[in-house]
PDB file of N, CA and C in Angstrom:
ATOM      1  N   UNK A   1       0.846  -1.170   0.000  1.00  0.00           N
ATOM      2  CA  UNK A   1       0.000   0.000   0.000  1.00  0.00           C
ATOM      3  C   UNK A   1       0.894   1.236   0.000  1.00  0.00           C
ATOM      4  N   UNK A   2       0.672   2.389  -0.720  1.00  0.00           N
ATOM      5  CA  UNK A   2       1.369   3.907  -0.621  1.00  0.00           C
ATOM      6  C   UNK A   2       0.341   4.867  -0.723  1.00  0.00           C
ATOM      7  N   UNK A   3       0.942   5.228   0.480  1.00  0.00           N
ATOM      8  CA  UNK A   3       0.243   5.997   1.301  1.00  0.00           C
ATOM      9  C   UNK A   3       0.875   7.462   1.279  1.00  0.00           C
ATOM     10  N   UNK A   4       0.261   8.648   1.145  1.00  0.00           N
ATOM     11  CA  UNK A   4       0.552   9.792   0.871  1.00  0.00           C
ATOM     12  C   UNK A   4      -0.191  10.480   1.833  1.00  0.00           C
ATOM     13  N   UNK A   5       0.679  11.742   2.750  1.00  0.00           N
ATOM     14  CA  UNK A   5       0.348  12.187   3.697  1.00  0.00           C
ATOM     15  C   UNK A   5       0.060  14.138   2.951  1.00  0.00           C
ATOM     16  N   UNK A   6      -0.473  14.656   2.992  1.00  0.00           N
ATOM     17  CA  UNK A   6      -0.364  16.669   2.251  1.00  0.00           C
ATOM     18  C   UNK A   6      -0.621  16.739   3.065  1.00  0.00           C
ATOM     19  N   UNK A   7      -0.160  17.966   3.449  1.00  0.00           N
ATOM     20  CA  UNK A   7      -0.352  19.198   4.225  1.00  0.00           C
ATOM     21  C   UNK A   7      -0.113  20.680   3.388  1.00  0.00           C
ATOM     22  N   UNK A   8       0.400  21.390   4.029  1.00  0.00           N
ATOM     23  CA  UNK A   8       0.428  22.862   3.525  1.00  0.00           C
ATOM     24  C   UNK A   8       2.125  22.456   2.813  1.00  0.00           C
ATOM     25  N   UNK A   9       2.875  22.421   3.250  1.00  0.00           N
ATOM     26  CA  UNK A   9       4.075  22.280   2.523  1.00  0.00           C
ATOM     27  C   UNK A   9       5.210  20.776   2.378  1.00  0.00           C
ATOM     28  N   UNK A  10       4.653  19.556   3.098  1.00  0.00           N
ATOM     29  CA  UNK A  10       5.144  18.700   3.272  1.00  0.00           C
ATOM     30  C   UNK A  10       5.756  18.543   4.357  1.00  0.00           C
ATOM     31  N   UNK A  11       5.875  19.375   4.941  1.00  0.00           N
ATOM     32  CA  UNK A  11       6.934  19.400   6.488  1.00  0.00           C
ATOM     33  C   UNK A  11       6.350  18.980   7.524  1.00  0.00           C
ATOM     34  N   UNK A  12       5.227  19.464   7.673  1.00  0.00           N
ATOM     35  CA  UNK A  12       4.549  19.360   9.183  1.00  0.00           C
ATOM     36  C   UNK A  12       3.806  17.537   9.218  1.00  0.00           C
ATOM     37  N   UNK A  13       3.622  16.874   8.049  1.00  0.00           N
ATOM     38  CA  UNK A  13       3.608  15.837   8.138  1.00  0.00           C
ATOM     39  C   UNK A  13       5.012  14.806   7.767  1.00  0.00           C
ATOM     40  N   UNK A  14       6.062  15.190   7.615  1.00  0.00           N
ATOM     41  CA  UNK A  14       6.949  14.301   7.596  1.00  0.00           C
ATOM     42  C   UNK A  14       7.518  13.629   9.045  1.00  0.00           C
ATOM     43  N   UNK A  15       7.067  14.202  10.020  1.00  0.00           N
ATOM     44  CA  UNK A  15       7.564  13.324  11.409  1.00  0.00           C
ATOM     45  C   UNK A  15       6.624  12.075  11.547  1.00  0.00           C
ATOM     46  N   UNK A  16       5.243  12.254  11.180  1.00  0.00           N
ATOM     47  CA  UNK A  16       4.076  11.425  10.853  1.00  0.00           C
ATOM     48  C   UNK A  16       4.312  10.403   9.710  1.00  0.00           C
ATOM     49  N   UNK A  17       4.582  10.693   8.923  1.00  0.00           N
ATOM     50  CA  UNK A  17       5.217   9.968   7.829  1.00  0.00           C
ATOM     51  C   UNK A  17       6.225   8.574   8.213  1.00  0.00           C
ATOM     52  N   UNK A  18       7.431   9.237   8.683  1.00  0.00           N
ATOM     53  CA  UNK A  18       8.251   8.911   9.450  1.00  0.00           C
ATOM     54  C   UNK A  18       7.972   7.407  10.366  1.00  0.00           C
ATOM     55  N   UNK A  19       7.260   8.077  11.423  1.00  0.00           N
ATOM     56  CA  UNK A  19       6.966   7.406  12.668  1.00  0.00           C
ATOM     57  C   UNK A  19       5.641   5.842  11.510  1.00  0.00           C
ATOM     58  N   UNK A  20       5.507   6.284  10.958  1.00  0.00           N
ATOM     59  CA  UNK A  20       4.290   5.336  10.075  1.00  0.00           C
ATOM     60  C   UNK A  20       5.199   4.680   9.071  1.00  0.00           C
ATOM     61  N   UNK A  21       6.077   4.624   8.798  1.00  0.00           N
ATOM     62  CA  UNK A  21       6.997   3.656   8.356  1.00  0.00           C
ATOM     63  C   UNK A  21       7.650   2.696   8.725  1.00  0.00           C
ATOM     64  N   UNK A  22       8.684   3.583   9.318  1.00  0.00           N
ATOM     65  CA  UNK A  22       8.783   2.698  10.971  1.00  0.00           C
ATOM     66  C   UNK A  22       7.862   1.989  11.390  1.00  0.00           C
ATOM     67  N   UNK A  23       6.808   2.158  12.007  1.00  0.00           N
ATOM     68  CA  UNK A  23       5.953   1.235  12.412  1.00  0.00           C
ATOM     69  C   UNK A  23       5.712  -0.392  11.002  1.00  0.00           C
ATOM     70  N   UNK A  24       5.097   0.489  10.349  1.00  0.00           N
ATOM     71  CA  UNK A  24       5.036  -0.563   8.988  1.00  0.00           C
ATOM     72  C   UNK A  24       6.384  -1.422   8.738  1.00  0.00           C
ATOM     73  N   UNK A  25       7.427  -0.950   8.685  1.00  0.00           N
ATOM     74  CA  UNK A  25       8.765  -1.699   8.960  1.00  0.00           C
ATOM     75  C   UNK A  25       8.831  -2.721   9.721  1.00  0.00           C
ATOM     76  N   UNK A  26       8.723  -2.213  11.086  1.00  0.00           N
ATOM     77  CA  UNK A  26       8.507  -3.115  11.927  1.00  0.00           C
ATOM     78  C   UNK A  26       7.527  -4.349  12.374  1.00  0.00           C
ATOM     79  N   UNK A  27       6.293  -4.227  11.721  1.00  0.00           N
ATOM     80  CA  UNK A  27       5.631  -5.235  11.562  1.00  0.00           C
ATOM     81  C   UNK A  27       5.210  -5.689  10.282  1.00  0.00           C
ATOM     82  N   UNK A  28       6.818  -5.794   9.294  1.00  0.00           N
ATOM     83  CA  UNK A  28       6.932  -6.209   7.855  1.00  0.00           C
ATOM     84  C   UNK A  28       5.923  -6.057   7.141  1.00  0.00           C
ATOM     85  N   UNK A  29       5.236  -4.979   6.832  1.00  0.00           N
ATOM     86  CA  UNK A  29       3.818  -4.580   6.268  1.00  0.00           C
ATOM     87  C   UNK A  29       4.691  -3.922   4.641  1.00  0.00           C
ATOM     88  N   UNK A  30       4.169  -4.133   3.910  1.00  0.00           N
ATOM     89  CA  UNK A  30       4.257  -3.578   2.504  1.00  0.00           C
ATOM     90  C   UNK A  30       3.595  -2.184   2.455  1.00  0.00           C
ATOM     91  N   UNK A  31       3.915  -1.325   3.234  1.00  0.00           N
ATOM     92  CA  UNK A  31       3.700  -0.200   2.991  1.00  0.00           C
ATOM     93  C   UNK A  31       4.975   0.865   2.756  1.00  0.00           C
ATOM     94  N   UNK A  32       4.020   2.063   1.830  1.00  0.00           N
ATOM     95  CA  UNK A  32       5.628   2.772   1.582  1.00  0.00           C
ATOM     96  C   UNK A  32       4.631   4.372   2.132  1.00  0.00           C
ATOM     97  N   UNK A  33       5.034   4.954   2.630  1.00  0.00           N
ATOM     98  CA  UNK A  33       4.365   6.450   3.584  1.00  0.00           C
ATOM     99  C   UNK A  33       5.406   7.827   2.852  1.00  0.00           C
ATOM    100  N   UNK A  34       4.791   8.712   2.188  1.00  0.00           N
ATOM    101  CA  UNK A  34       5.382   9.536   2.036  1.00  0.00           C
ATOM    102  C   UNK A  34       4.944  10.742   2.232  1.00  0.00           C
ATOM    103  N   UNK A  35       5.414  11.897   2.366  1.00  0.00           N
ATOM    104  CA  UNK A  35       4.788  13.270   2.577  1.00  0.00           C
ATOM    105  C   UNK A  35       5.113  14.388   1.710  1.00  0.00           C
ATOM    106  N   UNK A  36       3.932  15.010   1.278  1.00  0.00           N
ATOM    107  CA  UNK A  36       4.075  16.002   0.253  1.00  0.00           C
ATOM    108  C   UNK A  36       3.332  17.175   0.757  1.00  0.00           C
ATOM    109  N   UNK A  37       2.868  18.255  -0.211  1.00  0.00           N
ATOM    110  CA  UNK A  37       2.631  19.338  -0.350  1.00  0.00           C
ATOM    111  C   UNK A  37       1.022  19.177  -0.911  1.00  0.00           C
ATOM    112  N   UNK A  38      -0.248  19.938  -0.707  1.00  0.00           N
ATOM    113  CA  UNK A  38      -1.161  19.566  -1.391  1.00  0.00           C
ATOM    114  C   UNK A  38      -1.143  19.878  -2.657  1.00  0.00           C
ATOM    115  N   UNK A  39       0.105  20.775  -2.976  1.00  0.00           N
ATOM    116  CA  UNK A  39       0.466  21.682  -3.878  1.00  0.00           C
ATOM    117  C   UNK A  39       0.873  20.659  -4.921  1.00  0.00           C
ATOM    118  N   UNK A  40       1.412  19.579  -4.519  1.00  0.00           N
ATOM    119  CA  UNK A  40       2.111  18.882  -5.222  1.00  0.00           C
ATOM    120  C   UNK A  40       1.632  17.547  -5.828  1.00  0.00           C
ATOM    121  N   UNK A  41       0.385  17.369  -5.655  1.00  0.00           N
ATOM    122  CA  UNK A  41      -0.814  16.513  -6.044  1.00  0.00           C
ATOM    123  C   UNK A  41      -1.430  16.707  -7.409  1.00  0.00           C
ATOM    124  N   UNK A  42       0.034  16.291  -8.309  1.00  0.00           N
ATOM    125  CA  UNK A  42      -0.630  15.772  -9.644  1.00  0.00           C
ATOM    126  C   UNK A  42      -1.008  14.562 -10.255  1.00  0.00           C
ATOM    127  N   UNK A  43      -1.358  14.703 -11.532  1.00  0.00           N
ATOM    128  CA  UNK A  43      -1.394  13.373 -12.192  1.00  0.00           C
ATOM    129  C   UNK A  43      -0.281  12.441 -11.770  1.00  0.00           C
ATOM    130  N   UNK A  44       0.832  12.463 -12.120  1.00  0.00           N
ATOM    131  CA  UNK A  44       1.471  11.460 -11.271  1.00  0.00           C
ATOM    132  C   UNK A  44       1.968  10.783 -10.430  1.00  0.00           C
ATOM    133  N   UNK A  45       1.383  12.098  -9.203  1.00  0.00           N
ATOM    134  CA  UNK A  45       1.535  11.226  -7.846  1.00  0.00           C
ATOM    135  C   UNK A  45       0.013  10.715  -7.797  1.00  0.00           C
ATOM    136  N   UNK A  46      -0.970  10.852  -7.891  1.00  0.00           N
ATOM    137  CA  UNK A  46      -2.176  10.190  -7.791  1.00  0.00           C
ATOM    138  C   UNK A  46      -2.339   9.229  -8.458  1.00  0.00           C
ATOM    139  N   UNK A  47      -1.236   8.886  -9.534  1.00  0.00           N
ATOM    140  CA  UNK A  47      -1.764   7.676 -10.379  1.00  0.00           C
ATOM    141  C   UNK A  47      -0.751   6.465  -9.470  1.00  0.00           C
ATOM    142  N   UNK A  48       0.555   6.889  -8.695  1.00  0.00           N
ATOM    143  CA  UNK A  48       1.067   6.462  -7.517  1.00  0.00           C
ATOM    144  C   UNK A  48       1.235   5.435  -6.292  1.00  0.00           C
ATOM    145  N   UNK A  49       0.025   6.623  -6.002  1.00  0.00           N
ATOM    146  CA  UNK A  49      -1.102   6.171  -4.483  1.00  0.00           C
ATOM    147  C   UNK A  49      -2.176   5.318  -4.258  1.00  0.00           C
ATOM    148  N   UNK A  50      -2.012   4.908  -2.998  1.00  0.00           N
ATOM    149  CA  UNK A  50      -3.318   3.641  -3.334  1.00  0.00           C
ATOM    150  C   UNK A  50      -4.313   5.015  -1.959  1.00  0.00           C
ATOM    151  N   UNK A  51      -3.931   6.092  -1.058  1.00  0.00           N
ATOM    152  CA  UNK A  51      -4.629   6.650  -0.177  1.00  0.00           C
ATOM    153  C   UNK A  51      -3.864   7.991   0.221  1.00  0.00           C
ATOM    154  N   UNK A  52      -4.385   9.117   0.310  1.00  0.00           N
ATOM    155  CA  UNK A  52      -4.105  10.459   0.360  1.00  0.00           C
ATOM    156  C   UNK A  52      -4.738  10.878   1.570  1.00  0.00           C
ATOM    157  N   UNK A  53      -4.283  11.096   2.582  1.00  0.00           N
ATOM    158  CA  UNK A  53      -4.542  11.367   4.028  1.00  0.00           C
ATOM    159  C   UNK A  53      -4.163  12.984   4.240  1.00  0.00           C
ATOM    160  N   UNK A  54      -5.168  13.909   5.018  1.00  0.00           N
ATOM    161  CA  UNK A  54      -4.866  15.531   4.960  1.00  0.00           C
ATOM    162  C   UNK A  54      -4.421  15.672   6.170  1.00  0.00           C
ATOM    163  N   UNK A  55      -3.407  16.638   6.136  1.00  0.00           N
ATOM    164  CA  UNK A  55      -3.257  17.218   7.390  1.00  0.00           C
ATOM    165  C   UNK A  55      -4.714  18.388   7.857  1.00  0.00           C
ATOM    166  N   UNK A  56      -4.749  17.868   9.000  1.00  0.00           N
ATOM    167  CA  UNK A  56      -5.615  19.232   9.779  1.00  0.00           C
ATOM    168  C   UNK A  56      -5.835  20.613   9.093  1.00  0.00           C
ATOM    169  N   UNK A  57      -5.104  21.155   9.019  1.00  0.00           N
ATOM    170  CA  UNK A  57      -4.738  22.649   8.746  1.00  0.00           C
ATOM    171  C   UNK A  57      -5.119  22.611   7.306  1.00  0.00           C
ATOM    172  N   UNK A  58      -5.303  21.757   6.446  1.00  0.00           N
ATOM    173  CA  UNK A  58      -5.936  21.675   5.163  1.00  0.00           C
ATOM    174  C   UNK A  58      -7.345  21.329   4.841  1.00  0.00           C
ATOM    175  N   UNK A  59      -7.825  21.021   5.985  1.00  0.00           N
ATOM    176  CA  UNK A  59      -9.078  20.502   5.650  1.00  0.00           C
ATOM    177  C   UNK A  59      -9.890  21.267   4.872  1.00  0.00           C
ATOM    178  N   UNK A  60     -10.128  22.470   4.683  1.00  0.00           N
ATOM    179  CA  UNK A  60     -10.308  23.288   3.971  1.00  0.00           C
ATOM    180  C   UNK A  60     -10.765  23.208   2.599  1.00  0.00           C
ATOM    181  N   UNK A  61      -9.406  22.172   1.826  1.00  0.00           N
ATOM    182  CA  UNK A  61      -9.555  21.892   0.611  1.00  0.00           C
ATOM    183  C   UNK A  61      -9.844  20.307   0.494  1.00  0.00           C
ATOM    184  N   UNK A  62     -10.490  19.759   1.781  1.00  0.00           N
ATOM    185  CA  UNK A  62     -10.775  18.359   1.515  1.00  0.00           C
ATOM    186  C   UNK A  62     -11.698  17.941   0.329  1.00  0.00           C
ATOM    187  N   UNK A  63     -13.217  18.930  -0.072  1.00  0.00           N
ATOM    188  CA  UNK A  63     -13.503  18.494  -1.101  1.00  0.00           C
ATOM    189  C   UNK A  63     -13.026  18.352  -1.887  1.00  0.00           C
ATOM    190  N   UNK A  64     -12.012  19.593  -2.235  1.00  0.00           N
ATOM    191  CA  UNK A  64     -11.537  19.544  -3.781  1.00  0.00           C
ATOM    192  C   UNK A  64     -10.259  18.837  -3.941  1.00  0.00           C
ATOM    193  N   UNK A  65      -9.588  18.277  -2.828  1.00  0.00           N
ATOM    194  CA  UNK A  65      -8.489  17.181  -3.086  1.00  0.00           C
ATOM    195  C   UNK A  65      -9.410  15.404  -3.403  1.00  0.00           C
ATOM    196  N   UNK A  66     -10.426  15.627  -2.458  1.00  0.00           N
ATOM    197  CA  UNK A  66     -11.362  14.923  -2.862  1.00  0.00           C
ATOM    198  C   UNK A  66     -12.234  13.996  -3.687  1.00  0.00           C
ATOM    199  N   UNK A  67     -11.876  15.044  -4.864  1.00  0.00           N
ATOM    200  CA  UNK A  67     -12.666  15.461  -6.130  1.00  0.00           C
ATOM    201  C   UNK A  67     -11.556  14.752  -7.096  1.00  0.00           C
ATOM    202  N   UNK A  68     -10.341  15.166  -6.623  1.00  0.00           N
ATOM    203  CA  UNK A  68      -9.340  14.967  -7.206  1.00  0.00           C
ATOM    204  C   UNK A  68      -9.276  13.806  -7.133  1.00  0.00           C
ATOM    205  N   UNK A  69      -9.250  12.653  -5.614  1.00  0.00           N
ATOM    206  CA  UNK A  69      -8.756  11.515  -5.746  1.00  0.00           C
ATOM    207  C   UNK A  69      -9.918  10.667  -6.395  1.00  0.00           C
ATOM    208  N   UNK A  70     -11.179  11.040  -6.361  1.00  0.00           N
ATOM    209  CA  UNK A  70     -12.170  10.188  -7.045  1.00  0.00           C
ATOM    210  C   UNK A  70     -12.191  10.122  -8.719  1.00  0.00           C
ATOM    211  N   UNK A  71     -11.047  11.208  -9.130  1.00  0.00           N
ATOM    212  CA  UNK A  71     -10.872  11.048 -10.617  1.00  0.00           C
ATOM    213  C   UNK A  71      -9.891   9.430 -10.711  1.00  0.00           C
ATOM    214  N   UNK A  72      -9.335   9.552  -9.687  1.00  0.00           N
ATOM    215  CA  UNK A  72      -8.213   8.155 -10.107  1.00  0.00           C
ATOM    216  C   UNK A  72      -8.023   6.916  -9.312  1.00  0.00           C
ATOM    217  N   UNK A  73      -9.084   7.101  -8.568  1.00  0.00           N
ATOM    218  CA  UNK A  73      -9.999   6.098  -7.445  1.00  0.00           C
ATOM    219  C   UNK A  73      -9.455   5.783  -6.792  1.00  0.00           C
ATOM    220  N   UNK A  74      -8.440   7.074  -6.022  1.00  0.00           N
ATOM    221  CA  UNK A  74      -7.954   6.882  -4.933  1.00  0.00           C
ATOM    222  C   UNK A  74      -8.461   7.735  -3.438  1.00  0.00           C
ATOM    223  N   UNK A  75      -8.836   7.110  -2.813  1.00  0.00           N
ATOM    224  CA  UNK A  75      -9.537   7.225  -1.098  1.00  0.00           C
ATOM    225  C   UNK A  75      -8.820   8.684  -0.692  1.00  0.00           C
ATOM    226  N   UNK A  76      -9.499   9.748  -0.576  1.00  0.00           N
ATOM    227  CA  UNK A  76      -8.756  10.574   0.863  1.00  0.00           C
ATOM    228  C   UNK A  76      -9.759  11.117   1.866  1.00  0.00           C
ATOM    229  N   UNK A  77      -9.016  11.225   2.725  1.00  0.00           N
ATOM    230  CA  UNK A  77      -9.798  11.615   4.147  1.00  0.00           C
ATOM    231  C   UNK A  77      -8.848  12.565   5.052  1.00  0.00           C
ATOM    232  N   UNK A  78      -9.645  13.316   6.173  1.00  0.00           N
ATOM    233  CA  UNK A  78      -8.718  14.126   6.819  1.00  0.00           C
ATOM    234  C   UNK A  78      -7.939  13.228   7.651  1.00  0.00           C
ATOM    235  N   UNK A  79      -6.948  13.362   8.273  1.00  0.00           N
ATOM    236  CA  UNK A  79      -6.261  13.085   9.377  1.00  0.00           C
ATOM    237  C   UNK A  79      -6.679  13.753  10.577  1.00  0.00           C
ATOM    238  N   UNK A  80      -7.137  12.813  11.794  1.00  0.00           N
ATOM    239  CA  UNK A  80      -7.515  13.516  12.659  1.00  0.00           C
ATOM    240  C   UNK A  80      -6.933  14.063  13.630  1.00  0.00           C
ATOM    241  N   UNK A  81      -6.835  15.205  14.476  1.00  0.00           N
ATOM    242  CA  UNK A  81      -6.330  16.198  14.559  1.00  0.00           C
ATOM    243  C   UNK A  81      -5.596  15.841  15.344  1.00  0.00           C
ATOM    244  N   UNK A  82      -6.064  15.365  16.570  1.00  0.00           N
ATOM    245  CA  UNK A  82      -5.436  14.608  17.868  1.00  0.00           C
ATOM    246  C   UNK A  82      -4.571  13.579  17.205  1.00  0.00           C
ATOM    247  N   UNK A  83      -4.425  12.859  16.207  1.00  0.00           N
ATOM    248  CA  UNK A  83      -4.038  11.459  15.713  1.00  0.00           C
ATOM    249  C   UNK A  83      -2.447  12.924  15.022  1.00  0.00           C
ATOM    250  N   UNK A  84      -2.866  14.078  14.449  1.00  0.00           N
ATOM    251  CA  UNK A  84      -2.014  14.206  13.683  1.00  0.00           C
ATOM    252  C   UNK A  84      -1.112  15.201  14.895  1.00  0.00           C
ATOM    253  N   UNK A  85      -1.881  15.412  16.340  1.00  0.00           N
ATOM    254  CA  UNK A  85      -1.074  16.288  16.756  1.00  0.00           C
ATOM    255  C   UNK A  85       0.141  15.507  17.730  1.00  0.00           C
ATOM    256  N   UNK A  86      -0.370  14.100  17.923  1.00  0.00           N
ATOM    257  CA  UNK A  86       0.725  13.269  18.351  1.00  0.00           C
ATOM    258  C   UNK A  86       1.368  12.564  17.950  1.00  0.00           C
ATOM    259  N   UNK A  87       1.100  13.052  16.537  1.00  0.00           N
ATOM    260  CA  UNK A  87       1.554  11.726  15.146  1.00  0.00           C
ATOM    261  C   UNK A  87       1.598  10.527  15.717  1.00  0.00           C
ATOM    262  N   UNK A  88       0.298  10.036  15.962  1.00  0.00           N
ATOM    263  CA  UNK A  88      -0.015   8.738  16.231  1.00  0.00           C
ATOM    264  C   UNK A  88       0.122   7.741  15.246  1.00  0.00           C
ATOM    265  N   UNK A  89       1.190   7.205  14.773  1.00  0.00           N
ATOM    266  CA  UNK A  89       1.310   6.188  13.556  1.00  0.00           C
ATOM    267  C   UNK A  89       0.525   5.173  13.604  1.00  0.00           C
ATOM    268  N   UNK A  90       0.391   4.630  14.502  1.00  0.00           N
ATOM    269  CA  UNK A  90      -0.305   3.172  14.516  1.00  0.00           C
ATOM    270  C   UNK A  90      -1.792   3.822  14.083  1.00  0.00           C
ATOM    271  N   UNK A  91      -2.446   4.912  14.849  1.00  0.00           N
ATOM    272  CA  UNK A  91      -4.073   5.273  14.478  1.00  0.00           C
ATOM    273  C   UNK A  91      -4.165   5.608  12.925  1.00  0.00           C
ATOM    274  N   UNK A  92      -3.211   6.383  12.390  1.00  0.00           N
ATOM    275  CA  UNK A  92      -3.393   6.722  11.034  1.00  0.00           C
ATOM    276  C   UNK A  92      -2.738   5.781  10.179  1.00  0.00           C
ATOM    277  N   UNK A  93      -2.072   5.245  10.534  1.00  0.00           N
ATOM    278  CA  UNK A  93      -2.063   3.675   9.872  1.00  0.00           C
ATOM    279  C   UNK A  93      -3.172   2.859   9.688  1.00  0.00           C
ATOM    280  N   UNK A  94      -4.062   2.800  10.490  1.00  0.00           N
ATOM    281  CA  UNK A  94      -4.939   2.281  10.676  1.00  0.00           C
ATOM    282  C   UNK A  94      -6.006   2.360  10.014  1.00  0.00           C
ATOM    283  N   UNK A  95      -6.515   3.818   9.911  1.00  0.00           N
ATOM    284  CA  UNK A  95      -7.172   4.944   8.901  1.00  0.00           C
ATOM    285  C   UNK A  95      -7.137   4.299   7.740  1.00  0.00           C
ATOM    286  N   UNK A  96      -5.950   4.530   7.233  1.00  0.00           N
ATOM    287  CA  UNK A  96      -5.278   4.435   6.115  1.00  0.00           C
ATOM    288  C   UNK A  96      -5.307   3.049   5.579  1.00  0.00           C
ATOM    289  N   UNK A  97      -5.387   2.122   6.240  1.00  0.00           N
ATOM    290  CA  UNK A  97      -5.890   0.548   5.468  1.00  0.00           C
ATOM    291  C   UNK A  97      -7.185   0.618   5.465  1.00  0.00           C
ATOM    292  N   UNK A  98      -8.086   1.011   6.599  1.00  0.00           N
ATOM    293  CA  UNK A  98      -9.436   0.879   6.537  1.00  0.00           C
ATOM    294  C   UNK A  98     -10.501   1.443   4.963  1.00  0.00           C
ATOM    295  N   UNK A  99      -9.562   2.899   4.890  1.00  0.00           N
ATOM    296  CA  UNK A  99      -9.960   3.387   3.750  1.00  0.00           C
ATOM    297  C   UNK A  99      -9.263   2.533   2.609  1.00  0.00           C
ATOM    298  N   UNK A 100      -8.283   2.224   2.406  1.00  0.00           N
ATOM    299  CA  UNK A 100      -8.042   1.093   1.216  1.00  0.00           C
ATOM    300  C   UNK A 100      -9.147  -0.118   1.024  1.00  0.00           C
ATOM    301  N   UNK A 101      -9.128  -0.254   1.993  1.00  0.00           N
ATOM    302  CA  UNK A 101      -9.429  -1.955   2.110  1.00  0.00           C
ATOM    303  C   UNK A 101     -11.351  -1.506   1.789  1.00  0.00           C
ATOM    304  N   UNK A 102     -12.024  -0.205   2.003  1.00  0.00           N
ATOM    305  CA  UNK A 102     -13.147   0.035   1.863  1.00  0.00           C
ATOM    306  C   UNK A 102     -13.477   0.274   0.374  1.00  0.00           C
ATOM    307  N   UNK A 103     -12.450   1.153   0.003  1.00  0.00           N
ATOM    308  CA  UNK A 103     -12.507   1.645  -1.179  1.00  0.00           C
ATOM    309  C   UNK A 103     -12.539  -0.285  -2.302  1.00  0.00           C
ATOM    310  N   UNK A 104     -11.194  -1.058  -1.721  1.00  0.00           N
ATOM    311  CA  UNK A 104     -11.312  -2.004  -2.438  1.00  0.00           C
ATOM    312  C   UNK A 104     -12.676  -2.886  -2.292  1.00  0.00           C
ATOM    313  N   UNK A 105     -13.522  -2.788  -1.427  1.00  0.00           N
ATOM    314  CA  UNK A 105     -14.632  -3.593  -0.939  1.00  0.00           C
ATOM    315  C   UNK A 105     -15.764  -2.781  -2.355  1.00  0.00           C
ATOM    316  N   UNK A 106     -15.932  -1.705  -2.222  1.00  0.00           N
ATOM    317  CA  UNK A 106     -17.221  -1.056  -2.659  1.00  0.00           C
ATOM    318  C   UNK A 106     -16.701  -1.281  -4.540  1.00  0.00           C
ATOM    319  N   UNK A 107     -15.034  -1.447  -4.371  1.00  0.00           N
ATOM    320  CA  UNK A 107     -15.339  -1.684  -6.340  1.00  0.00           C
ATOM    321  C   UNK A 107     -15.889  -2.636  -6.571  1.00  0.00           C
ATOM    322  N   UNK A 108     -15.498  -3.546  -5.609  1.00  0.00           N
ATOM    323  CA  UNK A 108     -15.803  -5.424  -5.982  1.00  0.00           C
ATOM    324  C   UNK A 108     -16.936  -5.522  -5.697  1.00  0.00           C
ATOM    325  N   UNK A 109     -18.229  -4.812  -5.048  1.00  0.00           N
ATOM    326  CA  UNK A 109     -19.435  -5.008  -4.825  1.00  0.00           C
ATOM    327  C   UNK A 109     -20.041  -4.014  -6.320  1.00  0.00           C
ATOM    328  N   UNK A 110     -19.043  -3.519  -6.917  1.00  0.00           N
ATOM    329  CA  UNK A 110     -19.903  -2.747  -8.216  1.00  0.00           C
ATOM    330  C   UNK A 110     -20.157  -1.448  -7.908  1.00  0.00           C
ATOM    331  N   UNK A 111     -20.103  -0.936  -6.534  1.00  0.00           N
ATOM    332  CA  UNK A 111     -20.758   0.201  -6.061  1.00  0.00           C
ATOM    333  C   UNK A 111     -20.063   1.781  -6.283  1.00  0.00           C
TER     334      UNK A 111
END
């Protein structure tokens, strides 16, 4: 699974990033966690990603990143605030398969 973290410039989620690799590392999970810019959410990082997770401070533009990932049927959702203010890896890890694993449920039901 690759997993993509935006925020406002990539920074404020790279300790989150980080700590969610590590974790995934450590319990040999095939995940790859990276952190960008919302700025930086083009065609070819979305064609990429299997899930696009927001920082807080962006929620703002959740529809229209939104909008964006449903062009290339990839899942995003905010990061929640408390989860992103302790960069809780394991919770937004968690997030972050649930929405895969949903998104993969509702193609295979047709929906």
């Amino acid at each position: 699974m690759r997993i993509l973290l935006a925020c406002a410039a990539g920074m404020s989620t790279s300790l989150l990033a980080n700590n969610m690799q590590k974790l995934a590392t450590e319990r040999a999970l095939e995940v790859t966690v990276e952190a960008t810019s919302t700025s930086a959410l083009d065609d070819a990082t979305w064609q990429r990603v299997d899930v696009v997770l927001v920082g807080p401070q962006m929620r703002h533009l959740l529809p229209e990143i939104s909008a964006q990932g449903a062009q290339y049927g990839v899942p995003v959702a905010a990061i929640p605030p408390q989860d992103y203010a302790t960069a809780n890896a394991h919770s937004v890890l968690e997030q972050a398969t649930a929405l895969v694993e949903q998104d993969a449920f509702k193609r295979d039901a047709g929906l």
